[in-house]
Protein backbone atom coordinates (compact mmCIF):
# COMPACT_ATOMS: atom_id res chain seq x y z
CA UNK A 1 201.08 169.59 37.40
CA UNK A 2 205.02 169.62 38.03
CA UNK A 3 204.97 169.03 41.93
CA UNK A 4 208.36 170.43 41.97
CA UNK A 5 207.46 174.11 41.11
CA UNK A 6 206.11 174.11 44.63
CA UNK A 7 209.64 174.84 45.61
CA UNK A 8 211.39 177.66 45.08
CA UNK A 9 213.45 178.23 41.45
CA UNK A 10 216.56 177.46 43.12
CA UNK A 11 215.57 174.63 44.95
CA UNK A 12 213.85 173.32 42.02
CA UNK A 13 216.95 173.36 40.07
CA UNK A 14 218.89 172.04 42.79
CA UNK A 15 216.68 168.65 42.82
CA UNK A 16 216.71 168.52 39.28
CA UNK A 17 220.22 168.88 39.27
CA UNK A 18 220.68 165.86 41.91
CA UNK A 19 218.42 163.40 39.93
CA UNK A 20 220.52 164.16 36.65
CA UNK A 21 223.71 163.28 38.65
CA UNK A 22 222.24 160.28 40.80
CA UNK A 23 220.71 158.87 36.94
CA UNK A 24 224.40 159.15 35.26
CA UNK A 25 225.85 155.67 35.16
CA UNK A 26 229.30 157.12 35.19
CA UNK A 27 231.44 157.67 38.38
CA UNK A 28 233.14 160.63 37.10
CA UNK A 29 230.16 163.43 35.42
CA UNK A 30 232.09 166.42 33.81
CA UNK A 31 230.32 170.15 34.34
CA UNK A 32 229.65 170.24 30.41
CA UNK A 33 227.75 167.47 30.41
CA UNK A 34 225.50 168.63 33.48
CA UNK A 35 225.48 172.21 31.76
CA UNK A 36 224.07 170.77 28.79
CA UNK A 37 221.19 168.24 30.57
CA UNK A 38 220.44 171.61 32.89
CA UNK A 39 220.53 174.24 29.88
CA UNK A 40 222.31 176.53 32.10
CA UNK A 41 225.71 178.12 31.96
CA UNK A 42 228.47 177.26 33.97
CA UNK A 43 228.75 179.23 36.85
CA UNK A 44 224.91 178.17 37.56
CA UNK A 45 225.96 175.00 37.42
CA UNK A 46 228.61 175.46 39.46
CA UNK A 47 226.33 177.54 41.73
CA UNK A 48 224.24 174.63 42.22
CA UNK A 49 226.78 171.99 43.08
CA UNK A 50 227.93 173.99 46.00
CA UNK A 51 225.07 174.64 47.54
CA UNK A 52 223.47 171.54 47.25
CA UNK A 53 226.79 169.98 48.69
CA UNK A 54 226.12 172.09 51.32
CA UNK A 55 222.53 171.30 51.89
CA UNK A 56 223.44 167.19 51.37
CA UNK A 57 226.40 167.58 54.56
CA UNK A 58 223.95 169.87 56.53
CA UNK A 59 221.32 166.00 55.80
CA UNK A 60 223.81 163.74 56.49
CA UNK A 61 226.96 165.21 58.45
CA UNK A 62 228.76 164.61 55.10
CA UNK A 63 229.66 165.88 51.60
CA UNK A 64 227.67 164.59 48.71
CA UNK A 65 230.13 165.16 46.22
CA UNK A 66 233.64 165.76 45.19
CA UNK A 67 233.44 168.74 42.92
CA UNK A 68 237.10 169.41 40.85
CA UNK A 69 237.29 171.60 37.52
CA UNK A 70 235.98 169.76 35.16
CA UNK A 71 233.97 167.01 36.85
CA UNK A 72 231.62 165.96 39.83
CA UNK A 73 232.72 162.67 41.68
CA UNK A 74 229.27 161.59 43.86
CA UNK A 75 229.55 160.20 47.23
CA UNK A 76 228.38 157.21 48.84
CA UNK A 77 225.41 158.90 50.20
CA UNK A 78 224.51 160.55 46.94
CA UNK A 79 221.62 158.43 46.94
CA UNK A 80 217.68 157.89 46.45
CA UNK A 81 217.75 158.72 50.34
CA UNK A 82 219.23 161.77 50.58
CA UNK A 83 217.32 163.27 47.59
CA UNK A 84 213.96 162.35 49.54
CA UNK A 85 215.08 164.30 52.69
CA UNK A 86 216.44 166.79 50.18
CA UNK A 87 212.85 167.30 48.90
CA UNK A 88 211.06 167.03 52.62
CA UNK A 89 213.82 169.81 53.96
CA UNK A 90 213.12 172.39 50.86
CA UNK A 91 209.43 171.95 51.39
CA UNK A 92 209.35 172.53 54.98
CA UNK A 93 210.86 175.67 54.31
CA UNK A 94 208.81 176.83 51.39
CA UNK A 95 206.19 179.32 51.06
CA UNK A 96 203.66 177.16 49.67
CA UNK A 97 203.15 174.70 52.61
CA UNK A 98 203.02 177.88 54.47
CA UNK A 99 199.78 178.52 52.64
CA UNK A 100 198.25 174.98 52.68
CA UNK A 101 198.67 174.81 56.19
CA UNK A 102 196.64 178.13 56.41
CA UNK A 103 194.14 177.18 53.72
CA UNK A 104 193.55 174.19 56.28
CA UNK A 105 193.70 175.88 59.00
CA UNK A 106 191.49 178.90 58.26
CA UNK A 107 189.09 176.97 55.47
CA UNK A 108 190.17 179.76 53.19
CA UNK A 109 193.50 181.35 51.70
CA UNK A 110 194.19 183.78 54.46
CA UNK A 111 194.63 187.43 54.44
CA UNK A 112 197.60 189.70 54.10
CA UNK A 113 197.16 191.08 57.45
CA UNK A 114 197.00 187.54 59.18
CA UNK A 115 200.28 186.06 56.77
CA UNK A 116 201.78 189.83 57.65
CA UNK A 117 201.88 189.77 61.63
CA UNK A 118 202.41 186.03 62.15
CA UNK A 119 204.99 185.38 59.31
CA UNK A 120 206.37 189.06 58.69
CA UNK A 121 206.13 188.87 54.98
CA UNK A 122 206.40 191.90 52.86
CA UNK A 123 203.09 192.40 51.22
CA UNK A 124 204.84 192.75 47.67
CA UNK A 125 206.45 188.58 48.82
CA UNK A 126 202.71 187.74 50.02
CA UNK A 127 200.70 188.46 46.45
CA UNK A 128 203.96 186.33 44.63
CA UNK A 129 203.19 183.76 46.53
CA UNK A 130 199.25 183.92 46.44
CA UNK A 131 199.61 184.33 42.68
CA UNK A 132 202.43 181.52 42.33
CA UNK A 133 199.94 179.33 44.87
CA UNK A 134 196.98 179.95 42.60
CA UNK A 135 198.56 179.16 39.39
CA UNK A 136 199.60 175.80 40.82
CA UNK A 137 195.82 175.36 42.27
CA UNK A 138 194.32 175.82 38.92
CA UNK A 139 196.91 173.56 37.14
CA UNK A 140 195.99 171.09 39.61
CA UNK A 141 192.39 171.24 39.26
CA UNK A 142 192.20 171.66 35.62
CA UNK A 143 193.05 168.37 35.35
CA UNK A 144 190.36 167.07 37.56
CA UNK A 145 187.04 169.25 37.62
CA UNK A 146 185.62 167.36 40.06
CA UNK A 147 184.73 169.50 42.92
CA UNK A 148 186.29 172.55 44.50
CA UNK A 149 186.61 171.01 47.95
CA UNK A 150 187.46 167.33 46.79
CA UNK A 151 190.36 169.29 44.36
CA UNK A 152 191.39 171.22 46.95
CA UNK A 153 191.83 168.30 49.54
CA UNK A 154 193.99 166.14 46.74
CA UNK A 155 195.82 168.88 45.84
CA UNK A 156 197.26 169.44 49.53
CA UNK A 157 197.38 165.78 50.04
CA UNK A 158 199.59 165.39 46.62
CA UNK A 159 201.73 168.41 47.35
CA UNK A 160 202.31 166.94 50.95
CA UNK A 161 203.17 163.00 49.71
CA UNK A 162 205.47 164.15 46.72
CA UNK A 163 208.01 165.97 49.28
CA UNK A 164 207.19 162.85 52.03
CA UNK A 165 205.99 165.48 54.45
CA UNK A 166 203.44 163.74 56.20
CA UNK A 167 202.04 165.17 59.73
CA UNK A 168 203.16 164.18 62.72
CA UNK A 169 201.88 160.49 64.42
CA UNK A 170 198.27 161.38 64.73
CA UNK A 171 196.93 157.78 65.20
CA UNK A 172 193.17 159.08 63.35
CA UNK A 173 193.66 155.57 61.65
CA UNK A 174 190.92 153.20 63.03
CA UNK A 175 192.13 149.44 62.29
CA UNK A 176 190.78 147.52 65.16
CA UNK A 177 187.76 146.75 63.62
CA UNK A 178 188.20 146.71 60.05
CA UNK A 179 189.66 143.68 58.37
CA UNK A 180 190.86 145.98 55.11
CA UNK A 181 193.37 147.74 57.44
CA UNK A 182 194.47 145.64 60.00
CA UNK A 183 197.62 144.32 57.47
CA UNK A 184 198.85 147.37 55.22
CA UNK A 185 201.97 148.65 55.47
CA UNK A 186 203.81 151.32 57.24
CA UNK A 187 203.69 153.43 54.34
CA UNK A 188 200.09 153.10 53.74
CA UNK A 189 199.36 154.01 56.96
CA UNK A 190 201.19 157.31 56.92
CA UNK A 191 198.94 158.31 53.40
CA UNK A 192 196.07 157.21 55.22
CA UNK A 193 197.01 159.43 58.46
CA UNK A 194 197.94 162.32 56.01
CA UNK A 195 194.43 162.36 54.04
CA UNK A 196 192.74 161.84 58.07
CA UNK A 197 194.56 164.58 59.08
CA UNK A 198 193.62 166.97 55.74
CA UNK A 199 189.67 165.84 55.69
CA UNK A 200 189.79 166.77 59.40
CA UNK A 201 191.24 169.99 59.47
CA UNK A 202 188.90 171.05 56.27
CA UNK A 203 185.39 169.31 58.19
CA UNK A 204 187.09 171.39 61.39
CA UNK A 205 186.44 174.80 59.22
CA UNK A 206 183.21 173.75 58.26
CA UNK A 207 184.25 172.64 54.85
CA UNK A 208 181.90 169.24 53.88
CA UNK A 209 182.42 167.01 50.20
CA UNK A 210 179.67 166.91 47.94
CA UNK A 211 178.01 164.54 46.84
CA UNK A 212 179.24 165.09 43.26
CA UNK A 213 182.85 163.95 44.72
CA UNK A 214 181.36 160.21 45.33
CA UNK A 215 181.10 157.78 42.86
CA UNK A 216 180.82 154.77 45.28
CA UNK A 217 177.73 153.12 46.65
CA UNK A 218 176.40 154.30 50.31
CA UNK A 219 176.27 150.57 51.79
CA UNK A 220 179.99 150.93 52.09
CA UNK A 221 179.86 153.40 54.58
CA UNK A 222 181.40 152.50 57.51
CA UNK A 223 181.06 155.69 59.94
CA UNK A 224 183.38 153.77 62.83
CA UNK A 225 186.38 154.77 60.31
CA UNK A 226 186.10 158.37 61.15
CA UNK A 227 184.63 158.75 64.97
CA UNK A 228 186.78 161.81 65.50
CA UNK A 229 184.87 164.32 63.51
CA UNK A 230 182.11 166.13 65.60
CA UNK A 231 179.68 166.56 62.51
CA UNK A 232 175.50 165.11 61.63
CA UNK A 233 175.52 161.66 60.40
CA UNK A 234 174.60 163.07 57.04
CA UNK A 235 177.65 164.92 56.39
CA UNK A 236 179.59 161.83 58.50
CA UNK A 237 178.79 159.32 55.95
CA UNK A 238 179.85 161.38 52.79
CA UNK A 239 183.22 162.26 54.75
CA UNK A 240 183.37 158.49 54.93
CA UNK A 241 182.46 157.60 51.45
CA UNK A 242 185.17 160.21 50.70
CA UNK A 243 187.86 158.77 52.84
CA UNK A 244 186.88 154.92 51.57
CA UNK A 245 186.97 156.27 47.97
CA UNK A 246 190.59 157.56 48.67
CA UNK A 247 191.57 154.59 50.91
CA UNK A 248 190.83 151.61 47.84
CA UNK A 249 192.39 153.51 45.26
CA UNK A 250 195.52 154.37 47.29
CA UNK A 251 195.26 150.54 47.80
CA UNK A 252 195.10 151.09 51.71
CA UNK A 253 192.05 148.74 51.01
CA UNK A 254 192.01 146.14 48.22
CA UNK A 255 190.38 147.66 44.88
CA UNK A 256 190.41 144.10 43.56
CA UNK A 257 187.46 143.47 46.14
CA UNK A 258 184.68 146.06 44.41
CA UNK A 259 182.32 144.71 41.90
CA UNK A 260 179.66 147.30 40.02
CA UNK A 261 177.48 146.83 42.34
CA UNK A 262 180.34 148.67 45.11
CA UNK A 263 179.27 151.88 43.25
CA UNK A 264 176.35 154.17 42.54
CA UNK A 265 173.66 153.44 39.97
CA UNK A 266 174.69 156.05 37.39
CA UNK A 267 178.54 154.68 37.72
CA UNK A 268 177.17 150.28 37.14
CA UNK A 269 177.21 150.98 32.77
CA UNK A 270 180.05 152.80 32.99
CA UNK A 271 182.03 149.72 34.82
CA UNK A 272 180.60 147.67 32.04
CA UNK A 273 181.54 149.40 29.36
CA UNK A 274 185.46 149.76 31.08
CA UNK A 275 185.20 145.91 31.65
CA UNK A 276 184.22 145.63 27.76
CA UNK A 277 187.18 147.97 26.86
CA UNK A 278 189.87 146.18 28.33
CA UNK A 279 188.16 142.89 27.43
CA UNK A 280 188.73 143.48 23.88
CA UNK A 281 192.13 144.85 23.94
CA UNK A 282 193.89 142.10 26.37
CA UNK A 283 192.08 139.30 23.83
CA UNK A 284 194.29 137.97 21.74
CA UNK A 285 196.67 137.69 24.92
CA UNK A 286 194.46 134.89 25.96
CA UNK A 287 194.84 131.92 24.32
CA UNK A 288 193.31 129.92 26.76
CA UNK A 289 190.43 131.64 27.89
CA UNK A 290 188.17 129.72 29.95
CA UNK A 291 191.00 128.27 32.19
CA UNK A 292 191.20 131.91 33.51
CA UNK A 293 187.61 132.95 33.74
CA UNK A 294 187.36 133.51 37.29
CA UNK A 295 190.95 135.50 37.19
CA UNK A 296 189.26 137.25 34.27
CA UNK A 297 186.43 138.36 36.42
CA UNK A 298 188.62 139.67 38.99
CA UNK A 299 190.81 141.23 37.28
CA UNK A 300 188.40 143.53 35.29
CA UNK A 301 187.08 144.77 38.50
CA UNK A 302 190.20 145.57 39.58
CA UNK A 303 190.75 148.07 36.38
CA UNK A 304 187.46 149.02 36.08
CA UNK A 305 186.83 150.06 38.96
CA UNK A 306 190.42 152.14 39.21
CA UNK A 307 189.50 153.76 36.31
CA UNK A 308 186.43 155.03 37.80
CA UNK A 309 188.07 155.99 40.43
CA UNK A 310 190.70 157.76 38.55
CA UNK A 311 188.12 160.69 37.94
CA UNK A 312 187.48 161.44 41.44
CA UNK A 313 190.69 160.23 43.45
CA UNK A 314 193.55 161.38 41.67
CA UNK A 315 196.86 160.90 42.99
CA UNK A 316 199.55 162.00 40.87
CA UNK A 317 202.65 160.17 39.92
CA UNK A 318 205.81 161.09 41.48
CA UNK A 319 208.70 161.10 38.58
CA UNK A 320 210.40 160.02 41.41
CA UNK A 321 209.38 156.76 42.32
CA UNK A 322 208.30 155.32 39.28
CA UNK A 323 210.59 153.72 36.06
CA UNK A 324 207.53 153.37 33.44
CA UNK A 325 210.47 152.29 31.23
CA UNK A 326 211.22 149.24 33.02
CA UNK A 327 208.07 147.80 31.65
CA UNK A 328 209.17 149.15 27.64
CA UNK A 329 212.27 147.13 28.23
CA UNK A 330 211.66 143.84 30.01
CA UNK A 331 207.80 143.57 28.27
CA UNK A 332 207.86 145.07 25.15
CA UNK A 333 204.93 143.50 23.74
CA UNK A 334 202.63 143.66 26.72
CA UNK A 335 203.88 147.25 26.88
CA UNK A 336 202.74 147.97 23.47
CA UNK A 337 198.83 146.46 24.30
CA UNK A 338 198.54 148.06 27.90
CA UNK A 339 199.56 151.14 26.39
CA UNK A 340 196.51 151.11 23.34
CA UNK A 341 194.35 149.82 26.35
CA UNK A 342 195.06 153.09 28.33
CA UNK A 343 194.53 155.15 25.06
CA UNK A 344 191.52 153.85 23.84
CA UNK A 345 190.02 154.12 27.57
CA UNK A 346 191.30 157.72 27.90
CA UNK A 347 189.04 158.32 24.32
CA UNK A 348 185.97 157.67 26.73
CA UNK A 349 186.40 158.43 30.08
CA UNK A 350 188.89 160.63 32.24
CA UNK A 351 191.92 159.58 32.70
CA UNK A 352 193.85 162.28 34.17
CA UNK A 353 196.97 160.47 34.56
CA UNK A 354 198.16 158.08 31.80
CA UNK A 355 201.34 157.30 33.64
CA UNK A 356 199.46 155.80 36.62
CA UNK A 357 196.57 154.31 35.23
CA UNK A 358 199.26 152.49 32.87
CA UNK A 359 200.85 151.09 35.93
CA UNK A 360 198.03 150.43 37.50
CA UNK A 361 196.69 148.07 34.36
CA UNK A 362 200.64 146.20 33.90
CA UNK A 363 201.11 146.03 37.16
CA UNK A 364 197.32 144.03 37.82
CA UNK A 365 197.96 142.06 34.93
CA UNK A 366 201.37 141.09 35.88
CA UNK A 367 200.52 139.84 39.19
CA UNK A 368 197.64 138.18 38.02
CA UNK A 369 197.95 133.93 37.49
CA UNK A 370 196.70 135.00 33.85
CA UNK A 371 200.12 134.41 31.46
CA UNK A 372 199.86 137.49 29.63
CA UNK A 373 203.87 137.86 29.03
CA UNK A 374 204.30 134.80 27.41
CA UNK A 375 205.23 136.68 23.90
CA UNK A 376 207.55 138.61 26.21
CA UNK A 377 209.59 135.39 27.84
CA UNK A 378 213.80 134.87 27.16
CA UNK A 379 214.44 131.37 27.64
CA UNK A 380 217.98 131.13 28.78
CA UNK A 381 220.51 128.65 28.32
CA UNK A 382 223.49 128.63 30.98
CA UNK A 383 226.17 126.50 29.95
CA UNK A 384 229.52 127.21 32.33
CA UNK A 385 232.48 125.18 32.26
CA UNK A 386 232.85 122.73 35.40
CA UNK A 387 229.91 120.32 35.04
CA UNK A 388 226.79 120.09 36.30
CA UNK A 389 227.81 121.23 39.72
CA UNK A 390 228.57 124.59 38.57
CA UNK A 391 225.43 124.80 36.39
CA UNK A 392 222.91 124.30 38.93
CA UNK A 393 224.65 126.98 41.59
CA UNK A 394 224.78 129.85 38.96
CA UNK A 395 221.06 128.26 38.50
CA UNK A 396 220.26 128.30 41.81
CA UNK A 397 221.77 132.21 42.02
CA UNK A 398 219.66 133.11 39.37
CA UNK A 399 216.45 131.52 41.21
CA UNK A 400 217.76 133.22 44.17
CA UNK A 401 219.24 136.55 43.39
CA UNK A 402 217.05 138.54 45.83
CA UNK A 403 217.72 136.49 49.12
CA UNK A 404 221.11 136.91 49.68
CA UNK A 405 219.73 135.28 53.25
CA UNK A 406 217.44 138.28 54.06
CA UNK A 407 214.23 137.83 55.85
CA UNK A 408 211.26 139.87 53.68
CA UNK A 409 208.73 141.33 55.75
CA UNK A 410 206.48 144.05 54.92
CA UNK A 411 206.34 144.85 59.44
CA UNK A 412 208.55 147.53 60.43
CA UNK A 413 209.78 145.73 64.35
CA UNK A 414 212.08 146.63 66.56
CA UNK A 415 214.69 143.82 65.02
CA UNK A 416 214.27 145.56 61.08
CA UNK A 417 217.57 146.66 60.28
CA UNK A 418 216.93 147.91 56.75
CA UNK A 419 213.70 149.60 55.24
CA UNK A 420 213.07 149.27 51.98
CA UNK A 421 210.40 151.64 50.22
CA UNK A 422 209.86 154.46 47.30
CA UNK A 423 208.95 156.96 49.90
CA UNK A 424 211.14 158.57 52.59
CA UNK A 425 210.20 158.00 56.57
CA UNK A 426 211.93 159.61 59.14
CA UNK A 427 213.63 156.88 61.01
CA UNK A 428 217.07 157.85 62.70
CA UNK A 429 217.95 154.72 63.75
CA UNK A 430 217.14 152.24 60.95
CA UNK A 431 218.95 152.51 57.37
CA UNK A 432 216.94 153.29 54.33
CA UNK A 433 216.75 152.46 50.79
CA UNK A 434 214.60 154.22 48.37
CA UNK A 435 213.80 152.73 44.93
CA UNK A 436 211.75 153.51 42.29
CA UNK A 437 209.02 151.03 41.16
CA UNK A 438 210.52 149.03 39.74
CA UNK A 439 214.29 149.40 40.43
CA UNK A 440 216.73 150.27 38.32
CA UNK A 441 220.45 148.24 38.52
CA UNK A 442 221.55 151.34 39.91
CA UNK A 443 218.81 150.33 42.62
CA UNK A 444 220.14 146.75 43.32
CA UNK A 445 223.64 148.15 43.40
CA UNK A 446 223.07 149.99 46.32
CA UNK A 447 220.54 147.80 47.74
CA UNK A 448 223.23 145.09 47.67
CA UNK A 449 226.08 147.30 49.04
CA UNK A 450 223.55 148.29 51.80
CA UNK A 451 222.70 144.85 53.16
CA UNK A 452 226.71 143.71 52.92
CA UNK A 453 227.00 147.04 54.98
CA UNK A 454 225.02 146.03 57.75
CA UNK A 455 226.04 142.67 57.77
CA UNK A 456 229.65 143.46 58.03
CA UNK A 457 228.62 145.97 61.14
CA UNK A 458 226.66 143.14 62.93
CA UNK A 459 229.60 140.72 62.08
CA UNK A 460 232.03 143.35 64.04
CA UNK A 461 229.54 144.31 66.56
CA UNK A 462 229.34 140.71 67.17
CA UNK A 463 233.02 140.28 67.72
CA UNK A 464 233.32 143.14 70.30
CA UNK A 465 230.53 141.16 72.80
């Protein structure tokens, strides 16, 4: 499903239009150029620019672009930024979150009458939308057939994370005596909030999850996760199961911990048979086999038991936030055998996103002490003029091209002046920088020009004291 036909057609366009401008290496884009990527004729075009120069000064206080003739001349804050609160704005004002928040509200898609007196929509603007809003539920779902209430839930959780509208601080998120959740992130905690605050609403209307929507084993069942909701401790500990499923394959919780025996009986062969799958396709990657066995162990798990998972939790990607190229590029060859693992896995099982079950796999195997890119290493020779002095700085740079003396933290404090992430928070008083996973050099560039930014500022807010 195309998360962006939630919006409005003119919206849409608008935020495709952005991301073709904030992709284009050059400074200067001419209007033929974006008339061409768009397929639209000029004064669309043209259309578009203004009014999304609008909407980007209404963000930010200033103008995102410097529109002449012929060409478009971005601004500073044309960014990765201001396209996320571009996205949150336009869905706040949509139609469609109108509707979820009913659907959540009520427990079912509400009636004219009740959309008619407390919104004032024209009845013929009411059955668009219903028919627009079950179009995108069935595209959605089609994917998945799973379960109507465990669809339903994912779709309004997906719809809600793709445009970074997450609810208000509802603090549903029970860490104090859980291990698993005492150290993830900001970010991770506002998903987790955001699927608390979508399973509550939907238990509050008397809507419960099947059984057919859990694939993990009842021993992990931890009912102190979700004390909140007032319902039997029957329909408590499937609510559970459901929010545990979510919270390890969102990685709020550490997949890499489940074995088979973390899920039900009828789910143990299929882990094998996953486990066997990606056994024989990363083989010839391992040339020294039993050095690694215990990071071989741990790392089928970890896939195996996100592909399992990929059936009933299904998060989709956001074409936003992720560069799948990135991997073609700088690991060609591992690229190549992740991508027949994917294929031959999608032959057996469901695998309703290739994109993300591909990052999942490169991304495990990458961080993993196993050396699969070892067909994929440059060895690079760096030979300046000036002696040895000069060779070992421009070595050193290269060892250190990310600390540019920046302390890393994954905390959000009082002190953080910068906050790094692929998904837009509202913070007014800390700068942002949103990348896609993993950056581009477009990415750096501005994550570099950000940090000399704030360092200048706290160099001349310094001198003022």
């Amino acid at each position: 499903m195309e998360f962006l036909n939630v919006l409005n057609d003119f919206e849409r366009d608008k935020i495709n239009l952005f991301t073709r401008i904030l992709d284009n290496p050059n400074r200067e884009i001419e209007l033929r150029n974006l008339q061409e990527s768009m397929s639209m004729s000029r004064y669309k075009v043209a259309n578009l620019l203004e009014s999304l120069n609008y909407d980007i000064k209404l963000l930010t206080e200033y103008s995102g672009m410097i529109i002449n003739a012929h060409t478009v001349i971005p601004a500073k804050n044309f960014s990765r930024h201001t396209l996320s609160m571009m996205k949150k704005y336009y869905f706040e004002l949509s139609p469609m979150r109108v509707l979820m928040i009913e659907v959540l509200d009520e427990g079912n898609f509400p009636s004219f009458q009740k959309i008619e007196v407390k919104y004032s929509w024209p009845k013929t603007f009411f059955y668009q939308q219903k028919n627009k809003y079950d179009k995108l539920y069935e595209e959605f779902s089609n994917v998945r057939q799973v379960d109507e209430e465990s669809d339903l839930r994912y779709f309004i959780y997906n719809s809600f994370a793709f445009f970074g509208a997450f609810p208000a601080k509802l603090e549903h998120l029970n860490m104090r005596n859980n291990k698993n959740l005492q150290s993830i992130s900001n970010t991770q905690k506002f998903k987790a909030e955001l699927m608390l605050w979508i399973v509550e609403k939907r238990v509050l209307s008397k809507k419960i999850i099947s059984e057919e929507s859990l694939v993990i084993s009842n021993e992990l069942a931890d009912s102190s996760l979700l004390t909140f909701l007032p319902i039997t401790k029957k329909k408590l500990q499937r609510e559970t199961l459901f929010v545990i499923q979510f919270y390890y394959y969102a990685g709020i919780m550490n997949v890499g911990e489940l074995t088979a025996a973390a899920f039900k009986k009828e789910e143990r062969e299929n882990f094998s048979e996953i486990t066997q799958t990606f056994l024989n396709g990363i083989e010839e990657l391992l040339r020294e086999k039993n050095n690694y066995q215990d990071e071989i162990t741990k790392l089928c798990n970890e896939i195996s038991s996100q592909v399992i998972l990929d059936r009933i939790c299904f998060i989709q990607t956001d074409q936003f936030s992720l560069n799948i190229q990135y991997f073609a590029d700088v690991y060609p060859f591992l690229n190549n055998r992740v991508s027949r693992i994917v294929d031959e896995l999608e032959q057996h099982w469901m695998i309703p996103d290739k994109k993300r079950a591909y990052f999942n796999i490169i991304t495990s195997m990458l961080t993993s002490e196993i050396p699969f890119s070892l067909k994929d290493r440059v060895i690079l020779c760096i030979d300046f003029s000036g002696g040895p002095y000069v060779n070992s700085y421009i070595l050193s740079l290269f060892k250190n091209y990310v600390n540019i003396n920046v302390d890393v933290s994954n905390v959000l404090t009082s002190e953080t002046d910068l906050y790094l992430s692929d998904q837009y928070i509202e913070y007014q008083l800390i700068n942002q920088v949103i990348w896609l996973k993993p950056p581009t050099p477009l990415d750096w560039a501005e994550l570099g020009e950000k940090i000399v930014e704030i360092k200048q500022r706290k160099y001349q807010s310094g001198k003022t004291k």
